[in-house]
C-alpha atoms as a PDB file:
ATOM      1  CA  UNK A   1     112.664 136.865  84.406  1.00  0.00           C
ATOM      2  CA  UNK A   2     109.765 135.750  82.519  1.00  0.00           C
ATOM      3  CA  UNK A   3     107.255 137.636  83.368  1.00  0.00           C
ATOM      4  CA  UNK A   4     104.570 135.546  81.748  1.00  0.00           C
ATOM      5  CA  UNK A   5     105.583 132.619  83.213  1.00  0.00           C
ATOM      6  CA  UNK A   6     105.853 133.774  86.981  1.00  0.00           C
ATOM      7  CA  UNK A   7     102.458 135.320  86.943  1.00  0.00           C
ATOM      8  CA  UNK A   8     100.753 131.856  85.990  1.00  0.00           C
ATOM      9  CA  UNK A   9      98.900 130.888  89.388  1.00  0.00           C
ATOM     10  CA  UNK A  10     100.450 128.037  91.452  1.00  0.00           C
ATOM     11  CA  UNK A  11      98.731 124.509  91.051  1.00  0.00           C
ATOM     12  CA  UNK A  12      97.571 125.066  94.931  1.00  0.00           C
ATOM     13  CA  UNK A  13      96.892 128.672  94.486  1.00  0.00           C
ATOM     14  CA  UNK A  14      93.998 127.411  92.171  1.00  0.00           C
ATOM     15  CA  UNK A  15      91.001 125.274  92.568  1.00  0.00           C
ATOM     16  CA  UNK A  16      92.475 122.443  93.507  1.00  0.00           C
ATOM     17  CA  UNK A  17      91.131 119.343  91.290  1.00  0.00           C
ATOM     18  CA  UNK A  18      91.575 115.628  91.282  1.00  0.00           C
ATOM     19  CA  UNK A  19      93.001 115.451  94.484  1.00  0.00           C
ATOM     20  CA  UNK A  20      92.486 111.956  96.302  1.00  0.00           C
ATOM     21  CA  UNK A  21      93.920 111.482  99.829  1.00  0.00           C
ATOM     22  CA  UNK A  22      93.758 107.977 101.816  1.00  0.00           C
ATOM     23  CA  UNK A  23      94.070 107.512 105.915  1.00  0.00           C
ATOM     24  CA  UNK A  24      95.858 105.728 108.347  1.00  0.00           C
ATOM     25  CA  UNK A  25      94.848 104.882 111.862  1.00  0.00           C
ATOM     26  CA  UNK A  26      95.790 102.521 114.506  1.00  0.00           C
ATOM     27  CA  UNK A  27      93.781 100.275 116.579  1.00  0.00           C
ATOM     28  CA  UNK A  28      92.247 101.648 119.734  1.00  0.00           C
ATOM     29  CA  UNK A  29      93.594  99.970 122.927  1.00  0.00           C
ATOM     30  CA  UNK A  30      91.346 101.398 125.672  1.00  0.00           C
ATOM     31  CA  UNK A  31      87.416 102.612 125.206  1.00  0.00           C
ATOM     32  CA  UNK A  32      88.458 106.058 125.312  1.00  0.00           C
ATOM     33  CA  UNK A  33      90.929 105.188 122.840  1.00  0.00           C
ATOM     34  CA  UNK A  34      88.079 104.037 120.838  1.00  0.00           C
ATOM     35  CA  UNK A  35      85.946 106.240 120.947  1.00  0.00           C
ATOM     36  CA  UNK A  36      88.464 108.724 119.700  1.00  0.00           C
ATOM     37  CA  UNK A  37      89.061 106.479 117.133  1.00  0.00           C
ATOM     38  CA  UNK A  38      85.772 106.166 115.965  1.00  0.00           C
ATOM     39  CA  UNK A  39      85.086 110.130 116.024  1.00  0.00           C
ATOM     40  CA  UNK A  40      88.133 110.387 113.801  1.00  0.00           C
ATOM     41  CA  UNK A  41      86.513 108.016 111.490  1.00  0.00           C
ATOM     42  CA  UNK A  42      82.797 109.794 111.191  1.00  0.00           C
ATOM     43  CA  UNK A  43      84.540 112.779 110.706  1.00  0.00           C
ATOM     44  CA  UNK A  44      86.731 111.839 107.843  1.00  0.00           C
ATOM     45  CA  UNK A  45      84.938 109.390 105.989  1.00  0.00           C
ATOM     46  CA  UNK A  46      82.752 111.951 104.809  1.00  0.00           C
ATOM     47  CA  UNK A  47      85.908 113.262 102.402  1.00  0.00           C
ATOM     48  CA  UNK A  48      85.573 109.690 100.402  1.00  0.00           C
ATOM     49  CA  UNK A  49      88.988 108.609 100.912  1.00  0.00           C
ATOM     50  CA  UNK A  50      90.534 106.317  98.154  1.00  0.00           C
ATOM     51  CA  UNK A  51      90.707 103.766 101.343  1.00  0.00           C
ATOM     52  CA  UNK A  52      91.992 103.846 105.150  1.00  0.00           C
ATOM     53  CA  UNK A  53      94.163 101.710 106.492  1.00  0.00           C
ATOM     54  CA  UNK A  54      94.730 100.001 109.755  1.00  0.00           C
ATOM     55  CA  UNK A  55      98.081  98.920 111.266  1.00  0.00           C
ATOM     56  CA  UNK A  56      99.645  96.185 113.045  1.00  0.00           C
ATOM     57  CA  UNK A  57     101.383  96.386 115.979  1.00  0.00           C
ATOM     58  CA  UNK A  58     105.214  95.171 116.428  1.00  0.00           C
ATOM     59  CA  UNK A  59     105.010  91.164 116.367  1.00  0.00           C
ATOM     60  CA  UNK A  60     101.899  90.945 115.666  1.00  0.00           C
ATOM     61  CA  UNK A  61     100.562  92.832 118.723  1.00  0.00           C
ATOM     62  CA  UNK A  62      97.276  94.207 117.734  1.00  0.00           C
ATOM     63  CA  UNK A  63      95.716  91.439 115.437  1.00  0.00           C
ATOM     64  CA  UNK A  64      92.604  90.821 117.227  1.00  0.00           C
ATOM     65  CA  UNK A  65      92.274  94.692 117.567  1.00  0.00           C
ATOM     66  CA  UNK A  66      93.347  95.684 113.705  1.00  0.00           C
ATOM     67  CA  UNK A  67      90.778  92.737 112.760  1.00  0.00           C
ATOM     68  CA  UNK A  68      88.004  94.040 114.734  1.00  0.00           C
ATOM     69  CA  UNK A  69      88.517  97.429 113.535  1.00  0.00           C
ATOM     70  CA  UNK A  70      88.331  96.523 109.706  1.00  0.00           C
ATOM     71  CA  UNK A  71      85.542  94.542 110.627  1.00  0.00           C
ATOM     72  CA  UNK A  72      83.954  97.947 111.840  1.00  0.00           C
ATOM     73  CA  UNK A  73      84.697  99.818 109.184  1.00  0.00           C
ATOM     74  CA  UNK A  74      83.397  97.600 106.990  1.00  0.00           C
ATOM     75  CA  UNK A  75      80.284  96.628 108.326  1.00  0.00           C
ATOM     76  CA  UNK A  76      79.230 100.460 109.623  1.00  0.00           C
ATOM     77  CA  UNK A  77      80.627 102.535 106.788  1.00  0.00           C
ATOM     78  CA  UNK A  78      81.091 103.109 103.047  1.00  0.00           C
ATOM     79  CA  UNK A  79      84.746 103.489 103.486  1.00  0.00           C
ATOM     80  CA  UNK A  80      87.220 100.710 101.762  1.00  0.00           C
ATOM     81  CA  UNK A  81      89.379  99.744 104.210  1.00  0.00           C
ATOM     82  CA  UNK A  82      93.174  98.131 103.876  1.00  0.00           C
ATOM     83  CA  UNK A  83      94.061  95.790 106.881  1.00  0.00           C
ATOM     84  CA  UNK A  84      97.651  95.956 107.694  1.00  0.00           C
ATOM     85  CA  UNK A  85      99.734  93.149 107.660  1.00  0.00           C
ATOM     86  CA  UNK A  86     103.220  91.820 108.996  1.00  0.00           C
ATOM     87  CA  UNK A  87     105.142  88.351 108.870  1.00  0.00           C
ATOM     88  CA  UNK A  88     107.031  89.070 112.232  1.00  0.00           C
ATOM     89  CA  UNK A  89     106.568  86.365 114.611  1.00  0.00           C
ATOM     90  CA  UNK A  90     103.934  84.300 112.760  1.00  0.00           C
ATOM     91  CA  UNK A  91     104.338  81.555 110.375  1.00  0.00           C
ATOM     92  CA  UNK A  92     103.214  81.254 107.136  1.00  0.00           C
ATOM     93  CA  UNK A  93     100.400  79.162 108.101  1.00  0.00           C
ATOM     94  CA  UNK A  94      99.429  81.760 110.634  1.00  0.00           C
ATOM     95  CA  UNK A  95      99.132  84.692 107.943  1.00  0.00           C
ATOM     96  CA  UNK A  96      97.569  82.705 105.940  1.00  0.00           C
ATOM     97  CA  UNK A  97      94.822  82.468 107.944  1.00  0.00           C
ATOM     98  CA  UNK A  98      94.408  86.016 108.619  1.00  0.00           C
ATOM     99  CA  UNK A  99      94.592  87.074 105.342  1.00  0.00           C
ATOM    100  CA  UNK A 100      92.112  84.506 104.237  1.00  0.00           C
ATOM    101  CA  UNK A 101      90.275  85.966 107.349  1.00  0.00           C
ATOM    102  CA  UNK A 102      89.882  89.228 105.668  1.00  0.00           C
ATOM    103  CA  UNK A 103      89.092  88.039 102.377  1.00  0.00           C
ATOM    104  CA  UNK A 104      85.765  86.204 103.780  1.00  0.00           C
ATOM    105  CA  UNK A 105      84.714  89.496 105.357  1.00  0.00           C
ATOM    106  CA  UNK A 106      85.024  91.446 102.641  1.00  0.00           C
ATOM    107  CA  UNK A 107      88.831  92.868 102.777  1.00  0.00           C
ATOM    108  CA  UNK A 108      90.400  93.134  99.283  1.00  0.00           C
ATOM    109  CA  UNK A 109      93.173  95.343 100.295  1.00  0.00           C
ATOM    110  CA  UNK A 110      96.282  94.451 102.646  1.00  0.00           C
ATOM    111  CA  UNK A 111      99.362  96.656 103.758  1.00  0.00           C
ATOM    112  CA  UNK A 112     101.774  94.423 103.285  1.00  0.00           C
ATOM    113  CA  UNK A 113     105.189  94.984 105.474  1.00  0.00           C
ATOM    114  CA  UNK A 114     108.188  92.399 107.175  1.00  0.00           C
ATOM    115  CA  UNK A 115     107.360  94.427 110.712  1.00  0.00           C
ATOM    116  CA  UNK A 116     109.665  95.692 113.215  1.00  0.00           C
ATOM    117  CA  UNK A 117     112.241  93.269 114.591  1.00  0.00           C
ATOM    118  CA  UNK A 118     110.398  91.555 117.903  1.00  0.00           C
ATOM    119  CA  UNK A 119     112.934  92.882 120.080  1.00  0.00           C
ATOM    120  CA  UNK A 120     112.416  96.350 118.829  1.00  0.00           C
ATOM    121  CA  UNK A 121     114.278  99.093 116.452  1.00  0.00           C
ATOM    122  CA  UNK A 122     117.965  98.569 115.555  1.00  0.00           C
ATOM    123  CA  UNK A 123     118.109  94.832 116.724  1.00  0.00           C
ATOM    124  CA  UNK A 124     118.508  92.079 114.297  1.00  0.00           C
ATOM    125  CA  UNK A 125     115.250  90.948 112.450  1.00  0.00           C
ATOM    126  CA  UNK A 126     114.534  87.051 112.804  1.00  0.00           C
ATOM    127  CA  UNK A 127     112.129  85.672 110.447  1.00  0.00           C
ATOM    128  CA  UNK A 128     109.935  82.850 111.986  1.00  0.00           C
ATOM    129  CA  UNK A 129     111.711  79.743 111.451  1.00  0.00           C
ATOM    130  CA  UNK A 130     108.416  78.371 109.290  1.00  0.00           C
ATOM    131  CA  UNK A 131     107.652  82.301 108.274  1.00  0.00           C
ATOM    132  CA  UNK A 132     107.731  84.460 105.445  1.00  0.00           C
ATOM    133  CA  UNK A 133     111.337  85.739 105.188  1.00  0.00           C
ATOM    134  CA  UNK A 134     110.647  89.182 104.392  1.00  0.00           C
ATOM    135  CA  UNK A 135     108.036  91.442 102.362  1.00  0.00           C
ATOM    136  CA  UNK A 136     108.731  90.420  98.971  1.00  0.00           C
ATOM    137  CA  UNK A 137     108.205  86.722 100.074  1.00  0.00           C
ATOM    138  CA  UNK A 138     104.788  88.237 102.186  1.00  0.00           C
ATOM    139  CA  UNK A 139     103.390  89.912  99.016  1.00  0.00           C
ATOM    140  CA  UNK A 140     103.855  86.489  96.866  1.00  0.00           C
ATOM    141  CA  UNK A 141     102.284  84.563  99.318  1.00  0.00           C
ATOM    142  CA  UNK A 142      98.972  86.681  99.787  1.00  0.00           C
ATOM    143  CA  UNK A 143      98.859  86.898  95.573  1.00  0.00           C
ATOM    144  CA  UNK A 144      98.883  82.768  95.710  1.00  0.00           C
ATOM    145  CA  UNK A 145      96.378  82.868  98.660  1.00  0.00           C
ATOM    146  CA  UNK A 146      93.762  85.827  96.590  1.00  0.00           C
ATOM    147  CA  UNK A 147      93.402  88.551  94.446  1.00  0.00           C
ATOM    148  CA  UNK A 148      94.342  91.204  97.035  1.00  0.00           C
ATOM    149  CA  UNK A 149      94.789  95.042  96.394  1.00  0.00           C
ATOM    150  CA  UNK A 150      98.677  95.047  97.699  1.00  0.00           C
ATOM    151  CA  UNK A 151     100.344  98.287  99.404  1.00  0.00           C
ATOM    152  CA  UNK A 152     103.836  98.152 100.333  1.00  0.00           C
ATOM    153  CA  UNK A 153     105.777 100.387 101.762  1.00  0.00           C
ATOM    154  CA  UNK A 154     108.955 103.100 100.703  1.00  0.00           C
ATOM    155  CA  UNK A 155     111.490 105.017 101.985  1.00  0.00           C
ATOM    156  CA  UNK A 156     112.507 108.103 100.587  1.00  0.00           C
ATOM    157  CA  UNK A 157     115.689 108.707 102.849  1.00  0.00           C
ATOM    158  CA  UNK A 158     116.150 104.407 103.072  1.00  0.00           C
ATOM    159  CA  UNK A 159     115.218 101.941 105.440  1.00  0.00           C
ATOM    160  CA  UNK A 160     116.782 101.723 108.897  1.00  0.00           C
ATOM    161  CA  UNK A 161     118.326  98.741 108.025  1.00  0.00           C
ATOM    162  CA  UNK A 162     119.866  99.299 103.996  1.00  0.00           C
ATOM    163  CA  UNK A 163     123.131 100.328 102.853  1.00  0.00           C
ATOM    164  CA  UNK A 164     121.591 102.505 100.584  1.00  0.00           C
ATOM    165  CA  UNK A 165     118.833 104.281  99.084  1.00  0.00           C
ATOM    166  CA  UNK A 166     119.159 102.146  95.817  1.00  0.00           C
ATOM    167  CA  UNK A 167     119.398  98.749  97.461  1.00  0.00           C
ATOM    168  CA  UNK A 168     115.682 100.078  98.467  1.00  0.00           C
ATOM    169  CA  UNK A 169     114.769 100.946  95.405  1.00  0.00           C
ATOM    170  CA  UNK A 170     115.947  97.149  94.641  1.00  0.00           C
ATOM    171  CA  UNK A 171     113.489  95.594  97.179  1.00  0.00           C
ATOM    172  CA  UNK A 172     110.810  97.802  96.045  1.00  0.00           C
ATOM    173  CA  UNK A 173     111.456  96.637  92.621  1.00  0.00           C
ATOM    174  CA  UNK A 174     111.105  92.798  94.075  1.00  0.00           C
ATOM    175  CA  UNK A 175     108.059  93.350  95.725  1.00  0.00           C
ATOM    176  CA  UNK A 176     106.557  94.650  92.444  1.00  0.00           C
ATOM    177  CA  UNK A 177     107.509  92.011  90.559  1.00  0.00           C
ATOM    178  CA  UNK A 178     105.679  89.817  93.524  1.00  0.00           C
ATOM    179  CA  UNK A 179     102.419  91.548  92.674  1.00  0.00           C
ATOM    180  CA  UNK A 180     102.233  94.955  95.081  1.00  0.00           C
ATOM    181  CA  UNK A 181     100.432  97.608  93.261  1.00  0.00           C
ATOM    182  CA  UNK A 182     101.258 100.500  94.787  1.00  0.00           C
ATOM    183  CA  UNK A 183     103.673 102.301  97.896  1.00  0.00           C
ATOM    184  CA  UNK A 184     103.188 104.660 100.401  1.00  0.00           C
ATOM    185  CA  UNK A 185     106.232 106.315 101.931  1.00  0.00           C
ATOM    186  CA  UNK A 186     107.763 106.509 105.136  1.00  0.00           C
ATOM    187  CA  UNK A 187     106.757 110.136 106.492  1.00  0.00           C
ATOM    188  CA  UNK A 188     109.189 112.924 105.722  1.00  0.00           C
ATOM    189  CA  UNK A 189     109.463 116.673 106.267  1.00  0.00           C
ATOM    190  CA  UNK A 190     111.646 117.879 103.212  1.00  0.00           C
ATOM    191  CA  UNK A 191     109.733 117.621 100.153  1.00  0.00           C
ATOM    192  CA  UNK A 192     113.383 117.564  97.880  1.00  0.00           C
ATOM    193  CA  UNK A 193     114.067 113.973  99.885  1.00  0.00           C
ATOM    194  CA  UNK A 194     110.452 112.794  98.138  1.00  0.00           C
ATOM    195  CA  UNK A 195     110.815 113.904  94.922  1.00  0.00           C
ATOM    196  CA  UNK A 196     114.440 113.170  94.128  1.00  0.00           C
ATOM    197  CA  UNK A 197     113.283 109.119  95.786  1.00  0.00           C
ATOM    198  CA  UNK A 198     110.735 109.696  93.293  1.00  0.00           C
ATOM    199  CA  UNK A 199     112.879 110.072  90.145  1.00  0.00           C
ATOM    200  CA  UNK A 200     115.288 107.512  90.952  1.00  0.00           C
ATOM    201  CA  UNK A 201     111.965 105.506  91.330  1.00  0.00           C
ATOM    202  CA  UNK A 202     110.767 106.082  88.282  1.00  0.00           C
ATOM    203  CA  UNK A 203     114.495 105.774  86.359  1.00  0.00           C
ATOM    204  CA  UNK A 204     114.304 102.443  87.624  1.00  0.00           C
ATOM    205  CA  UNK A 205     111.012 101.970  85.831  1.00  0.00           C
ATOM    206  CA  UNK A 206     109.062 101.653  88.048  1.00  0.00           C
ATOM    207  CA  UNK A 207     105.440 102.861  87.411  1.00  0.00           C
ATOM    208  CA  UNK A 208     103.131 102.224  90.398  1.00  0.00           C
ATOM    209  CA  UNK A 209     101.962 105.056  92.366  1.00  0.00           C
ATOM    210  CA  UNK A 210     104.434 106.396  95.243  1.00  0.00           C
ATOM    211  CA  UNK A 211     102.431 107.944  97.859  1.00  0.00           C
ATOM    212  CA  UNK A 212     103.662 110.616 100.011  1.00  0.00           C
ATOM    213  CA  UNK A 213     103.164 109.862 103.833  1.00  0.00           C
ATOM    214  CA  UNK A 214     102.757 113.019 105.351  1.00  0.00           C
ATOM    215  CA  UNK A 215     102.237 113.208 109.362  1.00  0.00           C
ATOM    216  CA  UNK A 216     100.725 116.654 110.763  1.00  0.00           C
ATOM    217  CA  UNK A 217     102.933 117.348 113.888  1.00  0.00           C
ATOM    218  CA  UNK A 218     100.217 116.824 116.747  1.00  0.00           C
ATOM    219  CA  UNK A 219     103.021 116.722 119.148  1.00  0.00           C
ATOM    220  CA  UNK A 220     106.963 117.644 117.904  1.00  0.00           C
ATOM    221  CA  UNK A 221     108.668 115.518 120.794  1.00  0.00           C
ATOM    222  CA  UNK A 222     106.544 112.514 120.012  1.00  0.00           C
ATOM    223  CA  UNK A 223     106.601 112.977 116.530  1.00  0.00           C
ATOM    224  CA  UNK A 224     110.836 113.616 116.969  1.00  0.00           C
ATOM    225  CA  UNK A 225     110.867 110.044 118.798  1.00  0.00           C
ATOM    226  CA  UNK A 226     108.989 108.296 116.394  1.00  0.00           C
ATOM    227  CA  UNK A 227     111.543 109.584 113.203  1.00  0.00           C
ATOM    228  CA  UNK A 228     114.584 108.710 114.976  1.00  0.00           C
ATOM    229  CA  UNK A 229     113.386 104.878 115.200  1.00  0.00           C
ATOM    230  CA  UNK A 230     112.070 105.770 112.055  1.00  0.00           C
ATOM    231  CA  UNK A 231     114.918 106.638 110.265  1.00  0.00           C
ATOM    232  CA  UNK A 232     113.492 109.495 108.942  1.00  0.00           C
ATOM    233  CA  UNK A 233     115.167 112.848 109.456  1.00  0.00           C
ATOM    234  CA  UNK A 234     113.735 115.804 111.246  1.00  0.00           C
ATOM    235  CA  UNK A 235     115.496 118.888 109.915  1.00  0.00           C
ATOM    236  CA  UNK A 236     116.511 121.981 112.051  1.00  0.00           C
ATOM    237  CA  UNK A 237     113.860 124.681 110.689  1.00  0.00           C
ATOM    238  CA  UNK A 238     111.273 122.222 111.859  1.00  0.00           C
ATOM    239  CA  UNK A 239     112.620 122.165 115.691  1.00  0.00           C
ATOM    240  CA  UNK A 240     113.004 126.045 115.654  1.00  0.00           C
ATOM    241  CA  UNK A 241     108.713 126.207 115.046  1.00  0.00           C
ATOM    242  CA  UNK A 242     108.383 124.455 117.688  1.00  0.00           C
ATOM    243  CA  UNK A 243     110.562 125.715 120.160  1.00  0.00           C
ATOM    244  CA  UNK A 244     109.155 127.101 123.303  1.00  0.00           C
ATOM    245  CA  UNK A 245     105.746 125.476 122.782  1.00  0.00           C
ATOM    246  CA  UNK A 246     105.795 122.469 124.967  1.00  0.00           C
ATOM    247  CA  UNK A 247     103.004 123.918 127.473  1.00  0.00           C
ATOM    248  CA  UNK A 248     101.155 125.843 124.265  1.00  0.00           C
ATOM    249  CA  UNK A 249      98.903 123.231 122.666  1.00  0.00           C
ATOM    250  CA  UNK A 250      97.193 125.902 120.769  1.00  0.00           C
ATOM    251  CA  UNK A 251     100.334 127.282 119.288  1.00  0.00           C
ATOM    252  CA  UNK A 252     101.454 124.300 118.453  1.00  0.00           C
ATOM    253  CA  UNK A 253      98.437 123.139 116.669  1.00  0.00           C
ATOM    254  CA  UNK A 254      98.525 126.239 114.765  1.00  0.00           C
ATOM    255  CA  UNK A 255     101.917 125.823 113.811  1.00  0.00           C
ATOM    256  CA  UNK A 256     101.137 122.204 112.452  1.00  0.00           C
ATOM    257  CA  UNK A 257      98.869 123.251 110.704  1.00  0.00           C
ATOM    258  CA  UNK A 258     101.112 125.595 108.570  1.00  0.00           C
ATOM    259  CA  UNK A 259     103.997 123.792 108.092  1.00  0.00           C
ATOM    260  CA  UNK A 260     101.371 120.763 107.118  1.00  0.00           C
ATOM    261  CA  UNK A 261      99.730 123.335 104.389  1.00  0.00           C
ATOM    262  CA  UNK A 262     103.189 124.084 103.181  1.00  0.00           C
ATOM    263  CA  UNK A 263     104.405 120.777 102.372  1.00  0.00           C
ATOM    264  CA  UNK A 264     101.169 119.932 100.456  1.00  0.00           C
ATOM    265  CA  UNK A 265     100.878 122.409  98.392  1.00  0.00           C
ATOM    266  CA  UNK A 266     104.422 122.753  97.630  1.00  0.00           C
ATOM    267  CA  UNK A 267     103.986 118.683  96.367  1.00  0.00           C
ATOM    268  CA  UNK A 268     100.785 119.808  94.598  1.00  0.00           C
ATOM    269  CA  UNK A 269     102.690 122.327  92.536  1.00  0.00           C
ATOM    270  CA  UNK A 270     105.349 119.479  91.687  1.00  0.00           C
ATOM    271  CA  UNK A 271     102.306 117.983  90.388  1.00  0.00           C
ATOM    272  CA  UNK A 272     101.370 115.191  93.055  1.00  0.00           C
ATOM    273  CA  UNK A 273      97.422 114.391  93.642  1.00  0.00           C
ATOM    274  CA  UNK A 274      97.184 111.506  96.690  1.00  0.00           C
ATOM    275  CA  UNK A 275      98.488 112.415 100.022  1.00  0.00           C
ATOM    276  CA  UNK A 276      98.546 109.250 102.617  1.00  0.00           C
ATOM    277  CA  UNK A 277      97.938 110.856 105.975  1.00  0.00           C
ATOM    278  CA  UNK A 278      99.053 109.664 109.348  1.00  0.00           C
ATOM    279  CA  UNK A 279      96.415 110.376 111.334  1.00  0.00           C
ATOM    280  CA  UNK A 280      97.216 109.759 114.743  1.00  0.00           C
ATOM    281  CA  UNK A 281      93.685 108.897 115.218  1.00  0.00           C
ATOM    282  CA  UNK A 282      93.001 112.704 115.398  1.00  0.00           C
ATOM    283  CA  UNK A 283      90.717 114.010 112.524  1.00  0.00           C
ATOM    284  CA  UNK A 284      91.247 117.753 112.927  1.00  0.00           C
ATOM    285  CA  UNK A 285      94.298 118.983 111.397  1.00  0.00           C
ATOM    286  CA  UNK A 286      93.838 115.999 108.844  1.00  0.00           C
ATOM    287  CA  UNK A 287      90.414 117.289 108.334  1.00  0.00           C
ATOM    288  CA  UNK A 288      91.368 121.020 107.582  1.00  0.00           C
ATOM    289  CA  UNK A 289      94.382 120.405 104.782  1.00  0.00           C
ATOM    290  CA  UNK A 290      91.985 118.528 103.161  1.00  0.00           C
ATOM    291  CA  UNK A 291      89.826 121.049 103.098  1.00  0.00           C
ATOM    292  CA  UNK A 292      92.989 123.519 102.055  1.00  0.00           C
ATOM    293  CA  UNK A 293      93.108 121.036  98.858  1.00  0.00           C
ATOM    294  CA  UNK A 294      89.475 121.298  97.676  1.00  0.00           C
ATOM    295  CA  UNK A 295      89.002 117.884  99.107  1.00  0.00           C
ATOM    296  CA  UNK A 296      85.233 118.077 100.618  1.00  0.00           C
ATOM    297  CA  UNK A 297      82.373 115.911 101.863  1.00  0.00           C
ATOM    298  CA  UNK A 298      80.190 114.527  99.190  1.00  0.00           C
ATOM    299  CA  UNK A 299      77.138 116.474 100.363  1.00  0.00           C
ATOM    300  CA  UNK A 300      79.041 119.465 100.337  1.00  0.00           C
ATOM    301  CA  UNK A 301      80.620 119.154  96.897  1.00  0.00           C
ATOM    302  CA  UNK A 302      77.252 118.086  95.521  1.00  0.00           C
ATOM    303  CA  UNK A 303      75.625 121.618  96.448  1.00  0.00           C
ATOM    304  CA  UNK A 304      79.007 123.689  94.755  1.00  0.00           C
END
């Protein structure tokens, strides 16, 4: 063994530096909803993310509401916010509009993705017959319509619908060459999956920045659910943490909490810097692996 070499501190066992994380949150559908929402917001906008971003439901579902919350953003904070975006169920006509929508208010960023099949996961998708036919063909169009800030999105263990992991890496490809400048990945729990998607990635020559999409577990069966439509695995260690805690909020808070520490740091010791979190419109456990990485509010770094 080198001894040397193993007693250099870990990236994440240091001051962590030049970290930048981004956000994701959904649109509130009740008032309590919102005002959850909203709390979330306040209490990590403070941590200057790179942007947030705001889906859109399945077909389209939550325009007016992903609109209205951009608009919010915008208008009552300094954050840069990225409006989702999806072709399902729409024509082209009809995107158009709400992307040129954003642009007039201020939006210079979309998340551009084809959407879930109307009828739900693991039926047939069905492009609108005067629609965009898939992402690649999305991305083009909103580059014709405006300079937009594109986001697409990856997937380290492959889309629910690819033969393979390299056809993927194809359609990423495509959607580069249509003018997206940079990915964020489907959420995953083994870091290997990431980082060996990440060299193939980058064999492929592919240069934009890859995100990691990590998602603290706020609640394991949910969270299980959600990766099975997903397509993204959830691996055996990660049930064991859990088990027993279904009536044990506390625990199982705690337990996110560690297992969301872990991942990061391990990624920040394979030399990664931007984390894309999946909020689930809850700020806390987001709020405190931030804090884990040296990522602060302004104020607060400005007194250091």
């Amino acid at each position: 063994m080198d001894l040397a070499a193993s007693s250099l501190p870990r990236a994440s066992h240091t001051t962590c530096s030049g970290m930048d994380v981004s956000f994701e949150f959904f649109p509130p559908q009740t008032e309590e909803m919102e005002k959850i929402l909203w709390a979330s917001i306040e209490r990590l906008g403070p941590l200057d993310p790179s942007f947030v971003s705001v889906t859109y439901g399945a077909g389209g579902k939550t325009r007016e509401r992903t609109h209205a919350t951009v608009a919010r953003i915008l208008k009552e904070t300094q954050i840069k916010p990225a409006a989702h975006l999806t072709c399902v169920g729409a024509s082209c006509a009809e995107v158009d509009s709400v992307a040129r929508d954003y642009w007039d208010i201020g939006v210079r960023h979309i998340v551009a993705l084809r959407g879930d099949p109307q009828n739900g996961p693991g039926t047939a998708f069905a492009a609108h017959p005067e629609g965009y036919e898939n992402s690649t063909a999305l991305v083009a169009g909103l580059k014709k319509l405006a300079d937009f800030d594109i986001t697409v999105s990856a997937y380290p263990e492959g889309h629910p619908e690819s033969p393979s992991v390299d056809r993927d890496i194809d359609v990423l490809k495509a959607k580069i060459d249509a003018g997206a400048t940079r990915a964020i990945t489907q959420f995953f729990f083994e870091n290997d999956v990431y980082l060996r998607f990440l060299d193939k990635v980058r064999a492929k020559g592919i240069t934009i920045p890859i995100l990691p999409g990590i998602v603290p577990v706020q609640n394991f069966k949910q969270t299980a659910n959600f990766a099975r439509r997903a397509g993204a695995s959830i691996p055996q260690w990660l049930a064991d943490r859990f088990e027993g805690l279904d009536d044990d909020v506390t625990t199982r808070r705690l337990i996110a909490a560690t297992i969301t520490a872990e991942q990061v740091f391990d990624l920040v010791d394979q030399g990664i810097h931007h984390f894309h979190f999946y909020t689930m419109n809850r700020a806390d456990l987001v709020y405190a692996i931030c804090h884990l990485l040296g990522v602060r509010p302004k104020h607060e770094m400005a007194a250091m």
